[in-house]
C-alpha atoms as a PDB file:
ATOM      1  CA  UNK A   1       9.942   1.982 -16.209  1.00  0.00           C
ATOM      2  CA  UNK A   2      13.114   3.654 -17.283  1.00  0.00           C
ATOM      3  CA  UNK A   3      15.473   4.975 -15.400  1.00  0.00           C
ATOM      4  CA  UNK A   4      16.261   8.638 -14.446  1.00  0.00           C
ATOM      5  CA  UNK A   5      18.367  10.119 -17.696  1.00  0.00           C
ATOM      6  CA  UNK A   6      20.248  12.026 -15.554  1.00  0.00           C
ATOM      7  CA  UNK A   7      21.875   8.464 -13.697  1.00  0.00           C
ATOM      8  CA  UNK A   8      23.779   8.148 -17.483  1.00  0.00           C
ATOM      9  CA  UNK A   9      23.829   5.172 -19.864  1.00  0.00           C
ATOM     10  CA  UNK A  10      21.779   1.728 -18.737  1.00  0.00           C
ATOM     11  CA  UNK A  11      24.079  -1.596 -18.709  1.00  0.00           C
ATOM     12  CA  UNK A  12      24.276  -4.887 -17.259  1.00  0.00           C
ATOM     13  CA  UNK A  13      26.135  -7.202 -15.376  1.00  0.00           C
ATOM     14  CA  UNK A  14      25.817 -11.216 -14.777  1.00  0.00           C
ATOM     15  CA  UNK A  15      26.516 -12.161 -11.253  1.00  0.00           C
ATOM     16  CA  UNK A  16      26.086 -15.533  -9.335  1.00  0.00           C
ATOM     17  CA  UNK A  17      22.146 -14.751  -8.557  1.00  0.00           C
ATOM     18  CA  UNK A  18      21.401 -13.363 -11.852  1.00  0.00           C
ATOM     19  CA  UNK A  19      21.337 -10.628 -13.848  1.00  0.00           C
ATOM     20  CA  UNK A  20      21.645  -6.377 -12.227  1.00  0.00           C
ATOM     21  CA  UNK A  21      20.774  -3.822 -13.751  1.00  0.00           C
ATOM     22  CA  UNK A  22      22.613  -0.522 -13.303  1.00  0.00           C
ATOM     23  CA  UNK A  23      23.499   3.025 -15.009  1.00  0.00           C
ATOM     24  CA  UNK A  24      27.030   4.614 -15.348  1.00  0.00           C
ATOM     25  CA  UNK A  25      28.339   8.497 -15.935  1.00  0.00           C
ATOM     26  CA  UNK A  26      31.488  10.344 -15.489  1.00  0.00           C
ATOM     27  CA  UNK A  27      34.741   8.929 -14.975  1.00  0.00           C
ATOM     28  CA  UNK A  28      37.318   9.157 -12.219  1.00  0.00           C
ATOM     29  CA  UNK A  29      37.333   7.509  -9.242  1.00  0.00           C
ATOM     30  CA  UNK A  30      34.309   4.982  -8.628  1.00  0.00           C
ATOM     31  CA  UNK A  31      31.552   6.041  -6.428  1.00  0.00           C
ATOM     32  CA  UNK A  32      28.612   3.146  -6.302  1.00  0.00           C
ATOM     33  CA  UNK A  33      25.347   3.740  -4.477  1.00  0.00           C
ATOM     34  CA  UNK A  34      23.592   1.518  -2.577  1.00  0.00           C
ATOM     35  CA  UNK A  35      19.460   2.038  -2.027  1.00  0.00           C
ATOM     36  CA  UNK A  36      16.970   0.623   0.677  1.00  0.00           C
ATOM     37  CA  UNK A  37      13.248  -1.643   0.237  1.00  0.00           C
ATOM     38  CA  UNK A  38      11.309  -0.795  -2.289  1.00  0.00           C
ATOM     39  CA  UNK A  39      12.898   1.961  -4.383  1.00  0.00           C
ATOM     40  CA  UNK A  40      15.889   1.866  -6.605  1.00  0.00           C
ATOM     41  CA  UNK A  41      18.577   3.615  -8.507  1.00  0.00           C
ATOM     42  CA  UNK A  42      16.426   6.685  -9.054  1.00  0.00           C
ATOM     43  CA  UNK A  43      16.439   7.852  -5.324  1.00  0.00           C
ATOM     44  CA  UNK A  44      20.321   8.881  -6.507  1.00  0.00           C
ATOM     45  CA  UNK A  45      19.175  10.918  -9.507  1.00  0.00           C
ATOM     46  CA  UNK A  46      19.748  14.197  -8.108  1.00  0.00           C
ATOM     47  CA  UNK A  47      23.002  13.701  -6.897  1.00  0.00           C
ATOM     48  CA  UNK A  48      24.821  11.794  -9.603  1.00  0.00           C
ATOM     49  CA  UNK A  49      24.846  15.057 -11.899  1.00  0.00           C
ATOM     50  CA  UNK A  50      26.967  16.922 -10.106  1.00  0.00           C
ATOM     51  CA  UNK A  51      29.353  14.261  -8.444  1.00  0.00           C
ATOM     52  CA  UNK A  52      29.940  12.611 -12.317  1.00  0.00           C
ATOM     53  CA  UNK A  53      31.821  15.629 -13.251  1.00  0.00           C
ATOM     54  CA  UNK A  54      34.818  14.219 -11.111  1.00  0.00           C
ATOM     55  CA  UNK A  55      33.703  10.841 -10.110  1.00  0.00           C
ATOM     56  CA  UNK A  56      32.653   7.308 -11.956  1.00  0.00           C
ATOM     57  CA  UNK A  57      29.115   6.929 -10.587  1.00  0.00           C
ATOM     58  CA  UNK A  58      27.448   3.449 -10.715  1.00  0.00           C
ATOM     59  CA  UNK A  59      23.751   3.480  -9.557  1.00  0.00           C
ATOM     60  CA  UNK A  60      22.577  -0.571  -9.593  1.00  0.00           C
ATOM     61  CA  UNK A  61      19.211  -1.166  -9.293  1.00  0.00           C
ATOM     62  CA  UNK A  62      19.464  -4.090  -6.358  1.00  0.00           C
ATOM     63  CA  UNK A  63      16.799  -6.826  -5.750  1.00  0.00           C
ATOM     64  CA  UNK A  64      15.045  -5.182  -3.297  1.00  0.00           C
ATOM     65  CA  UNK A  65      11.389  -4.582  -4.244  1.00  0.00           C
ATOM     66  CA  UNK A  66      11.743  -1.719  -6.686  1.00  0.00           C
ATOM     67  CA  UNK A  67      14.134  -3.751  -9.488  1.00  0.00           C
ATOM     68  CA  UNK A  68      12.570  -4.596 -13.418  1.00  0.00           C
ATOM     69  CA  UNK A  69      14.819  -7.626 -13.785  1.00  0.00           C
ATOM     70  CA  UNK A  70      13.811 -10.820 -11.096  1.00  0.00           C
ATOM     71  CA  UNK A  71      17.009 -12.591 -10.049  1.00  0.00           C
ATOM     72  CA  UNK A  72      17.319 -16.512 -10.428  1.00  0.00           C
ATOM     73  CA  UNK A  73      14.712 -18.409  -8.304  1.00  0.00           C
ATOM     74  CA  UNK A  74      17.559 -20.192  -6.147  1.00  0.00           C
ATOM     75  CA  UNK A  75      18.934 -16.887  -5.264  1.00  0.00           C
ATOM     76  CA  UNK A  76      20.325 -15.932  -2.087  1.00  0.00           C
ATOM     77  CA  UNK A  77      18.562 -13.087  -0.877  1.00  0.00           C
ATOM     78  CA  UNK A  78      19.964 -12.770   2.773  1.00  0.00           C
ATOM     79  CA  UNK A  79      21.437  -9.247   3.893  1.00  0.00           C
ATOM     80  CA  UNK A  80      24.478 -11.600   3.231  1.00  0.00           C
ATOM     81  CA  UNK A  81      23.374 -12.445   0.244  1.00  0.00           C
ATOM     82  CA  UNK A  82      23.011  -8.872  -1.265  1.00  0.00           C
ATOM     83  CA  UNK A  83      25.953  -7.865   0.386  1.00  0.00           C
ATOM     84  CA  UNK A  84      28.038 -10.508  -1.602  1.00  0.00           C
ATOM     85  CA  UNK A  85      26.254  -9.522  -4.339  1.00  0.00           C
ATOM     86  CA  UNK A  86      27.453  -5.503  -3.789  1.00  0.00           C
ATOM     87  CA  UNK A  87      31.045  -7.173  -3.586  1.00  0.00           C
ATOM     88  CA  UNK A  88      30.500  -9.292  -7.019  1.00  0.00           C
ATOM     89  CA  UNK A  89      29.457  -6.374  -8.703  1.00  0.00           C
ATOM     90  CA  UNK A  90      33.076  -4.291  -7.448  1.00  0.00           C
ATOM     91  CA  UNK A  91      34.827  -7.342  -8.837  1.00  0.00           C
ATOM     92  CA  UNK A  92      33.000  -8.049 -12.367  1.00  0.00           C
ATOM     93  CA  UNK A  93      33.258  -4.115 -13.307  1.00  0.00           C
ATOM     94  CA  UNK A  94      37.332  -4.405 -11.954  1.00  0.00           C
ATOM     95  CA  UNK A  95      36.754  -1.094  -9.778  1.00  0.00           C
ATOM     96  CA  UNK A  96      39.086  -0.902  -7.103  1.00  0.00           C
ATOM     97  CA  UNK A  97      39.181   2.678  -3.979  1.00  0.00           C
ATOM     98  CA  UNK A  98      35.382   2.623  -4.390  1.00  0.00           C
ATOM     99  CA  UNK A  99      33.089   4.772  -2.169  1.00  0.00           C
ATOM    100  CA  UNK A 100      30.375   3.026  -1.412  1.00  0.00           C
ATOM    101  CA  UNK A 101      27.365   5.491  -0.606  1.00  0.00           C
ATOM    102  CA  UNK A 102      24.472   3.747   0.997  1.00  0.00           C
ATOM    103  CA  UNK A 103      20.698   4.700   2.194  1.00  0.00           C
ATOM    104  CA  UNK A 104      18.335   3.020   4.473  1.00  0.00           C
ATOM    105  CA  UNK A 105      18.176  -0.786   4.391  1.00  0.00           C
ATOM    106  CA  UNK A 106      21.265   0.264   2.064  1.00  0.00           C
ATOM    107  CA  UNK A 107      23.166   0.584   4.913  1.00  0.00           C
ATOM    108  CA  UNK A 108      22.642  -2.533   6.599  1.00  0.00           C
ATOM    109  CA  UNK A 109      23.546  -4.412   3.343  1.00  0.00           C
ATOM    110  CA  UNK A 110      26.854  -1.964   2.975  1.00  0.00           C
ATOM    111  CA  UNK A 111      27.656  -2.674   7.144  1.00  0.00           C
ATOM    112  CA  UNK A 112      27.758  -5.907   5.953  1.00  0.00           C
ATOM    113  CA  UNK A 113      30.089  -5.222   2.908  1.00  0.00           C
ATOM    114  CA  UNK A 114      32.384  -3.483   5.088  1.00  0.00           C
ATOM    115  CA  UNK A 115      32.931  -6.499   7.962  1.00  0.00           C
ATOM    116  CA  UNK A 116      32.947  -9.137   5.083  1.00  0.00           C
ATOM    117  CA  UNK A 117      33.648  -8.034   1.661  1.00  0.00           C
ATOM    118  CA  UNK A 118      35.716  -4.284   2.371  1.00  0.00           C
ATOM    119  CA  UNK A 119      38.766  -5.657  -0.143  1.00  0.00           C
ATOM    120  CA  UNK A 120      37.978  -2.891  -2.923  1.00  0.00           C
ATOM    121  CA  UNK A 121      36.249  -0.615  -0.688  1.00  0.00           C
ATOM    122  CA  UNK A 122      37.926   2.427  -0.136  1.00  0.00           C
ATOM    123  CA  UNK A 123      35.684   4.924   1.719  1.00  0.00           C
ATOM    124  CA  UNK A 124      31.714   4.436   2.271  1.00  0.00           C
ATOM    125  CA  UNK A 125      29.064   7.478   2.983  1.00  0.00           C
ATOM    126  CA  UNK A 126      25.876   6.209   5.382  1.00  0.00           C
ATOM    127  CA  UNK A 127      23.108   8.428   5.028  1.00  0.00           C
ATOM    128  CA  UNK A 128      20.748   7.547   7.455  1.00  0.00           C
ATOM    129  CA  UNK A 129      20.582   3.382   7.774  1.00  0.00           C
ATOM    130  CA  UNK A 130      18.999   0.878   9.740  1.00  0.00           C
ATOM    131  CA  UNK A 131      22.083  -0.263  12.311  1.00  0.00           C
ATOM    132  CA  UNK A 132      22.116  -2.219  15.626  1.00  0.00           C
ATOM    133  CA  UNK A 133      18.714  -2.915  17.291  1.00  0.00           C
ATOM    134  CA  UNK A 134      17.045  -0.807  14.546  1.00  0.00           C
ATOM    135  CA  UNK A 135      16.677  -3.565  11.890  1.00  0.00           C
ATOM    136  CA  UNK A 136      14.130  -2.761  10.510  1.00  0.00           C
ATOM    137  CA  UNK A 137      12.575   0.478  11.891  1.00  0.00           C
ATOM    138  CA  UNK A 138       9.279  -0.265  14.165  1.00  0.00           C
ATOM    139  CA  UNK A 139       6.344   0.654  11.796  1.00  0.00           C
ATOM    140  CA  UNK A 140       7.805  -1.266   8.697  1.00  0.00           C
ATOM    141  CA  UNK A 141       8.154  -4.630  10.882  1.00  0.00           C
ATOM    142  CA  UNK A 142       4.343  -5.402   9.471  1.00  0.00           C
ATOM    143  CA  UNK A 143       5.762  -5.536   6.251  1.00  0.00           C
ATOM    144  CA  UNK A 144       8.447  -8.275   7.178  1.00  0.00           C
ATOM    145  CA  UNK A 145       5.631 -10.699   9.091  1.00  0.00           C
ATOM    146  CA  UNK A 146       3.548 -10.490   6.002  1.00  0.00           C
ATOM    147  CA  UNK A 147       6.313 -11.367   4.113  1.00  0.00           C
ATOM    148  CA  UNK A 148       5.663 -15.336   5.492  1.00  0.00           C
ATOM    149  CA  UNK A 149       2.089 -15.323   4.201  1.00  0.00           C
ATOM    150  CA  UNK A 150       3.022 -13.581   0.564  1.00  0.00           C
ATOM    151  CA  UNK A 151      -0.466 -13.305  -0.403  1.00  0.00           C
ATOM    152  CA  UNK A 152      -1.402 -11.549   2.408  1.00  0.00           C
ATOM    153  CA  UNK A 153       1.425  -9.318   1.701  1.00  0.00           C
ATOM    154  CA  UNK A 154       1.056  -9.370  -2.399  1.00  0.00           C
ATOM    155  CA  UNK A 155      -2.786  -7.393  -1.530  1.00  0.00           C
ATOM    156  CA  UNK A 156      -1.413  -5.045   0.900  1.00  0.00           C
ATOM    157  CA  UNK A 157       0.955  -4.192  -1.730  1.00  0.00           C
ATOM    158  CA  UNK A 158      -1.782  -3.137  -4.292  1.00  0.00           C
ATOM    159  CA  UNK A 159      -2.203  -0.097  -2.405  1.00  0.00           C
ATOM    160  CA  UNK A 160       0.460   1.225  -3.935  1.00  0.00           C
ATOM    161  CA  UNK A 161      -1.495   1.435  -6.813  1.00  0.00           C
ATOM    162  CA  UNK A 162      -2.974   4.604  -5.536  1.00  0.00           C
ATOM    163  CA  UNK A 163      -0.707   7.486  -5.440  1.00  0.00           C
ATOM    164  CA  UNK A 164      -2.404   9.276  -2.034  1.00  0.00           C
ATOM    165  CA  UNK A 165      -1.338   6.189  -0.690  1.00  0.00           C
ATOM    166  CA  UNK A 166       2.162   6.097  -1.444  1.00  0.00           C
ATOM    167  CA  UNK A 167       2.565   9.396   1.252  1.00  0.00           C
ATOM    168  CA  UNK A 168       1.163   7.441   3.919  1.00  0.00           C
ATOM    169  CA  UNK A 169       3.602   7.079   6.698  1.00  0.00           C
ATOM    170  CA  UNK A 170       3.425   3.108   6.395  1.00  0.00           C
ATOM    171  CA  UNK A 171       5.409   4.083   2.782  1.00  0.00           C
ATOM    172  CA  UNK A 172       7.084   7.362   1.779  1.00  0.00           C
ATOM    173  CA  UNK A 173       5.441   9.446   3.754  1.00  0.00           C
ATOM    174  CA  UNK A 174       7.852   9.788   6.385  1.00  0.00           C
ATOM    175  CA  UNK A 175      10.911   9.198   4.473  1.00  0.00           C
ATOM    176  CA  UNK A 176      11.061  12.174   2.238  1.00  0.00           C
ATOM    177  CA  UNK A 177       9.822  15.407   3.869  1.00  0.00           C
ATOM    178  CA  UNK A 178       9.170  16.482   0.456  1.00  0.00           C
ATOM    179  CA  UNK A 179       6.827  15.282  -2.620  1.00  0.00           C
ATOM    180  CA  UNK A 180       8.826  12.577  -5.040  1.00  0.00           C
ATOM    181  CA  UNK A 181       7.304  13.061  -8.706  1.00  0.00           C
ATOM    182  CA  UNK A 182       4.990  10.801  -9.653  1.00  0.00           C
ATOM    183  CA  UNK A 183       6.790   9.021 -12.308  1.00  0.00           C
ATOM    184  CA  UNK A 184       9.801   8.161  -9.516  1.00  0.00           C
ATOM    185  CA  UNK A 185       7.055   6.968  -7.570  1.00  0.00           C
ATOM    186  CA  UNK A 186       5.690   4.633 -10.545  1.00  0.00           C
ATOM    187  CA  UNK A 187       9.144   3.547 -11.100  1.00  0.00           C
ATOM    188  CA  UNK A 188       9.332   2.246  -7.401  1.00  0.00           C
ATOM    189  CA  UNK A 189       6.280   1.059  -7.183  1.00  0.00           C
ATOM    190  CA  UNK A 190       5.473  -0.711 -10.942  1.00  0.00           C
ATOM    191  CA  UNK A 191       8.101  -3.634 -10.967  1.00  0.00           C
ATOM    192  CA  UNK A 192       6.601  -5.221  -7.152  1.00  0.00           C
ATOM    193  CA  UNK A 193       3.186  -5.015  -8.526  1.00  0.00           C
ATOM    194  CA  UNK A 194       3.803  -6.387 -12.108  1.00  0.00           C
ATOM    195  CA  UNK A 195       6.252  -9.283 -11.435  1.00  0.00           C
ATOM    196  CA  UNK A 196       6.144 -12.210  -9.470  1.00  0.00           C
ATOM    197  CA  UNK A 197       9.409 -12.791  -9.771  1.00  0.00           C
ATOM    198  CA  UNK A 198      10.024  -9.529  -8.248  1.00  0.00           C
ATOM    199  CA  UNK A 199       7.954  -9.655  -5.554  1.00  0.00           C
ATOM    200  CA  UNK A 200       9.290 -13.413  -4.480  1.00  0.00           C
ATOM    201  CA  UNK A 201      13.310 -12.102  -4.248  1.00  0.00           C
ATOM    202  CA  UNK A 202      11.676  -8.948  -1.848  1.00  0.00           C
ATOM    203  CA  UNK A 203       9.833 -11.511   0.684  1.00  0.00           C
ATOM    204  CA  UNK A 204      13.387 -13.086   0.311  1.00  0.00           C
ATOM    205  CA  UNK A 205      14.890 -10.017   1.638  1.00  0.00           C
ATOM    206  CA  UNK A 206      11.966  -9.267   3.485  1.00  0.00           C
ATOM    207  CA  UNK A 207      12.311 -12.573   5.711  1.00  0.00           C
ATOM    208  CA  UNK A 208      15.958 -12.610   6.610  1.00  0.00           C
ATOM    209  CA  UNK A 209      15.808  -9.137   8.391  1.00  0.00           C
ATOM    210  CA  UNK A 210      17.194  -9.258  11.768  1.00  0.00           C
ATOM    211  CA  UNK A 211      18.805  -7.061  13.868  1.00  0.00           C
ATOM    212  CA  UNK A 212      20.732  -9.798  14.226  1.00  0.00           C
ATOM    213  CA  UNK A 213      22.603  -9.240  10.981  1.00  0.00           C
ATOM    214  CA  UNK A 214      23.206  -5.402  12.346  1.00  0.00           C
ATOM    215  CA  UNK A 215      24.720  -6.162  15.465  1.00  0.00           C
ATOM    216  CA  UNK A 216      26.823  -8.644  14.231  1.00  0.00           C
ATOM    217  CA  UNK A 217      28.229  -5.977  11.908  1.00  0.00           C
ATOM    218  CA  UNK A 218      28.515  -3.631  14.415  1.00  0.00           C
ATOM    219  CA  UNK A 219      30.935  -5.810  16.730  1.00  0.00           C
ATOM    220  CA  UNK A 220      32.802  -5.704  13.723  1.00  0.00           C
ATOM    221  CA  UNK A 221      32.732  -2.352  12.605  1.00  0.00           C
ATOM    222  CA  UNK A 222      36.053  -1.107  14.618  1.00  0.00           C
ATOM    223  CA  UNK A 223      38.204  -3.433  12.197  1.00  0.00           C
ATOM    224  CA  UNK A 224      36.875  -1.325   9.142  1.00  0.00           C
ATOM    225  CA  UNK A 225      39.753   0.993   8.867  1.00  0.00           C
ATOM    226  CA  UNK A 226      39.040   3.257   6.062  1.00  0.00           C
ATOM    227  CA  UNK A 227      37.465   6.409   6.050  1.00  0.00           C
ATOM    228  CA  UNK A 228      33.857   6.709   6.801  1.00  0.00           C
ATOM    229  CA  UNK A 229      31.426   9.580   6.837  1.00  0.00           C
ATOM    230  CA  UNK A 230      27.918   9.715   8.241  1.00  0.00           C
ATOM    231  CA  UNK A 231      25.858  11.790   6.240  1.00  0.00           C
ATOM    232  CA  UNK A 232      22.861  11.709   8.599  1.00  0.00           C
ATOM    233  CA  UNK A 233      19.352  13.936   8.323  1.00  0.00           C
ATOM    234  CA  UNK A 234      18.867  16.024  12.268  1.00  0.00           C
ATOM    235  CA  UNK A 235      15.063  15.699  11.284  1.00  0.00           C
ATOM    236  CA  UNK A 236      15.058  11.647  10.220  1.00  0.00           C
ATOM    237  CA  UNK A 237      11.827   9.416  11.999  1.00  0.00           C
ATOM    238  CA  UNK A 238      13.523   6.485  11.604  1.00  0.00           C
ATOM    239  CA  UNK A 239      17.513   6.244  12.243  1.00  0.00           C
ATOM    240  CA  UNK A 240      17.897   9.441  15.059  1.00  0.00           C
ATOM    241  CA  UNK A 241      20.862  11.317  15.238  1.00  0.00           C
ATOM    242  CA  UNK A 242      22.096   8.884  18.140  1.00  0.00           C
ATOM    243  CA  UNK A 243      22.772   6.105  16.095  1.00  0.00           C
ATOM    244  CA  UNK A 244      25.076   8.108  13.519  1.00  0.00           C
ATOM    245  CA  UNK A 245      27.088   9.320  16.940  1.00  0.00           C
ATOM    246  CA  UNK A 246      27.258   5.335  17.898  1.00  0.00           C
ATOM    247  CA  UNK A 247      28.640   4.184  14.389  1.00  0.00           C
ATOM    248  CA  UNK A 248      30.852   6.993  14.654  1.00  0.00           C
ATOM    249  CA  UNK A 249      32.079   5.570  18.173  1.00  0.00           C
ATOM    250  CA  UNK A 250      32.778   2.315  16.573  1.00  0.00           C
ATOM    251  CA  UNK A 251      34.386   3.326  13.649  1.00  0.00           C
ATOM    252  CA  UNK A 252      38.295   4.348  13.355  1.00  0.00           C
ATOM    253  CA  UNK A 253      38.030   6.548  10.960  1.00  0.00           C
ATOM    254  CA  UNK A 254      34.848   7.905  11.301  1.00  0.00           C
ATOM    255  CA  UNK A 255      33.199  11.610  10.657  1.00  0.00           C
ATOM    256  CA  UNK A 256      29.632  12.972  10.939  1.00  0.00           C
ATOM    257  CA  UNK A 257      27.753  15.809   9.124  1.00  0.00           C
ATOM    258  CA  UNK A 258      24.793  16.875   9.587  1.00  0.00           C
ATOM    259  CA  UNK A 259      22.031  17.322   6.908  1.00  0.00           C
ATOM    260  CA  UNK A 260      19.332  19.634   7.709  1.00  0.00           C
ATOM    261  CA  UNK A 261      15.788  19.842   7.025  1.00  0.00           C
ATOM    262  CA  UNK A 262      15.558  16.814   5.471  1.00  0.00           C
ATOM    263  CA  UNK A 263      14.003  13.489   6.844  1.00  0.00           C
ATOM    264  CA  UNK A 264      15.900   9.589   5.796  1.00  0.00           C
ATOM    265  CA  UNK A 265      16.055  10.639   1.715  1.00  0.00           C
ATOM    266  CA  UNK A 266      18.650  13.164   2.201  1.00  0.00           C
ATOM    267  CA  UNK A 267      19.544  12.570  -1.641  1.00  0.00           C
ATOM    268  CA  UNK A 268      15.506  13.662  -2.009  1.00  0.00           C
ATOM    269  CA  UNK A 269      15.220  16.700   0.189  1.00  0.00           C
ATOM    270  CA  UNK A 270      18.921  18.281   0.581  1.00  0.00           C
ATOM    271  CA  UNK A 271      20.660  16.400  -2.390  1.00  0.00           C
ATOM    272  CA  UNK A 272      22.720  19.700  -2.929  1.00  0.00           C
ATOM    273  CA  UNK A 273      24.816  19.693   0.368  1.00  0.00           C
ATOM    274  CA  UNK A 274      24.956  16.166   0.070  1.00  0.00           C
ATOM    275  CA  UNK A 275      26.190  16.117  -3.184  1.00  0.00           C
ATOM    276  CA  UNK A 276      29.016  18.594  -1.798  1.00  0.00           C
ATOM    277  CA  UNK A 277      29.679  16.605   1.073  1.00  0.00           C
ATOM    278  CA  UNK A 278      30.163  13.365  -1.038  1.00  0.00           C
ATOM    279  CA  UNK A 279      32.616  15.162  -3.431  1.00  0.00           C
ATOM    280  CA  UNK A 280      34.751  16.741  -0.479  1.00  0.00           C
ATOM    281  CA  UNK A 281      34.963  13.568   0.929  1.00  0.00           C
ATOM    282  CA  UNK A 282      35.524  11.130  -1.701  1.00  0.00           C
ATOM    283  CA  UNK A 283      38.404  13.508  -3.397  1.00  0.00           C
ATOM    284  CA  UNK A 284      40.336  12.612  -0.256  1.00  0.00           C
ATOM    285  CA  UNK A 285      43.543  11.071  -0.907  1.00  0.00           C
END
């Protein structure tokens, strides 16, 4: 499926695992987005538009579940492994000052960025993440103990065939208070279904959750000294409003909005303040 137009022109880039896809628009400084399971670039669409009139924006699709191209079989597909693969991507595109602005299991993967890889980070935005104990939320954890018996998982997945389907809790449902359109939802859905390539780096990703990875971040967290906002949803059923008030207790430089009426796809349901929000911030000196 193609990408949204309004995420700019479609490129490429060769890392160590393989090949990422991602789309660029607008110039100034670099703002790169960072998505959760099972969607990709296009959960960004309606926020790119207006941040590219001031900003470079760089929306990768990453290899987790919703991507078109499978990475190498050998891959590393840890957290740690996508997070080095966030910081390859900073160094083969030369962007230096970026503002990383992450979503869901996006934020785990960007937690780990910011303990391990933070050289060309300057700022980050978490919208409402998995952090600490919360890795991964409660009612996806069936999705990560499939993961060891992939076939198992593979036919639970062809429910996503049916669109009803995809507003069960168990998928979007409870992550966007409001209706995604149908071809967004194709787009997330298509590449798991139609690639086994695809489908073998998720139960990569799928199998090294662990809060574990989290809480090891979040020891580290106070030695991440650049600015930080928490962008984080008052209504989310996943990541509550506590655990944007505990980042912000770890972090030195640390601020929280809130984002109203909206559950964890802020960038879905409110992607006008956010958009704001992520503008004010990132024009920061």
């Amino acid at each position: 499926m193609p990408r949204s137009p309004d995420l700019g022109s479609v490129r490429e880039v060769r890392l160590s695992a393989g090949t990422v896809r991602y789309c660029e628009r607008g110039e100034g400084r670099p703002i790169v987005f960072v998505h959760g399971l099972l969607v990709n670039g296009d959960l960004w669409r309606k926020v790119v538009p207006p941040l590219a009139a001031n900003f470079r924006c760089i929306t990768p699709d990453w290899p987790l579940g919703a991507h078109e191209a499978a990475l190498d079989a050998d891959a590393d597909l840890s957290i740690e492994g996508v997070a080095r693969l966030v910081a390859e991507l900073l160094e083969a595109l030369d962007l230096d000052d970026v503002v990383l602005v992450a979503n869901d299991t996006g934020g785990a993967v960007t937690q780990v960025v910011m303990t391990q890889h933070p050289a060309r980070v300057g700022a980050v935005v978490l919208t409402p993440c998995d952090c600490f104990e919360n890795f991964l939320p409660a009612m996806f954890r069936p999705l990560q103990w499939l993961a060891h018996v992939p076939p198992l998982l593979t036919a639970t997945l062809q429910a996503l065939r049916i669109p009803a389907a995809r507003r069960l809790p168990l998928a979007l449902g409870w992550l966007a208070k409001r209706p995604i359109e149908r071809s967004v939802e194709d787009g997330y859905a298509g590449p798991i279904l139609a690639d086994a390539g695809v489908r073998r780096d998720t139960y990569k990703v799928l199998r090294a959750i662990s809060p574990r990875v989290t809480l090891d971040a979040a020891e580290k967290l106070p030695g991440f000294d650049r600015p930080v906002l928490l962008a984080w949803a008052t209504e989310d059923r996943f990541f509550p409003p506590e655990h944007a008030r505990r980042l912000a207790g770890l972090l030195p430089r640390a601020e929280i909005t809130w984002i109203e009426d909206s559950y964890t796809f802020v960038s879905e349901d409110r992607p006008e303040p956010l958009a704001e929000r992520i503008a004010a911030f990132a024009a920061q000196p």
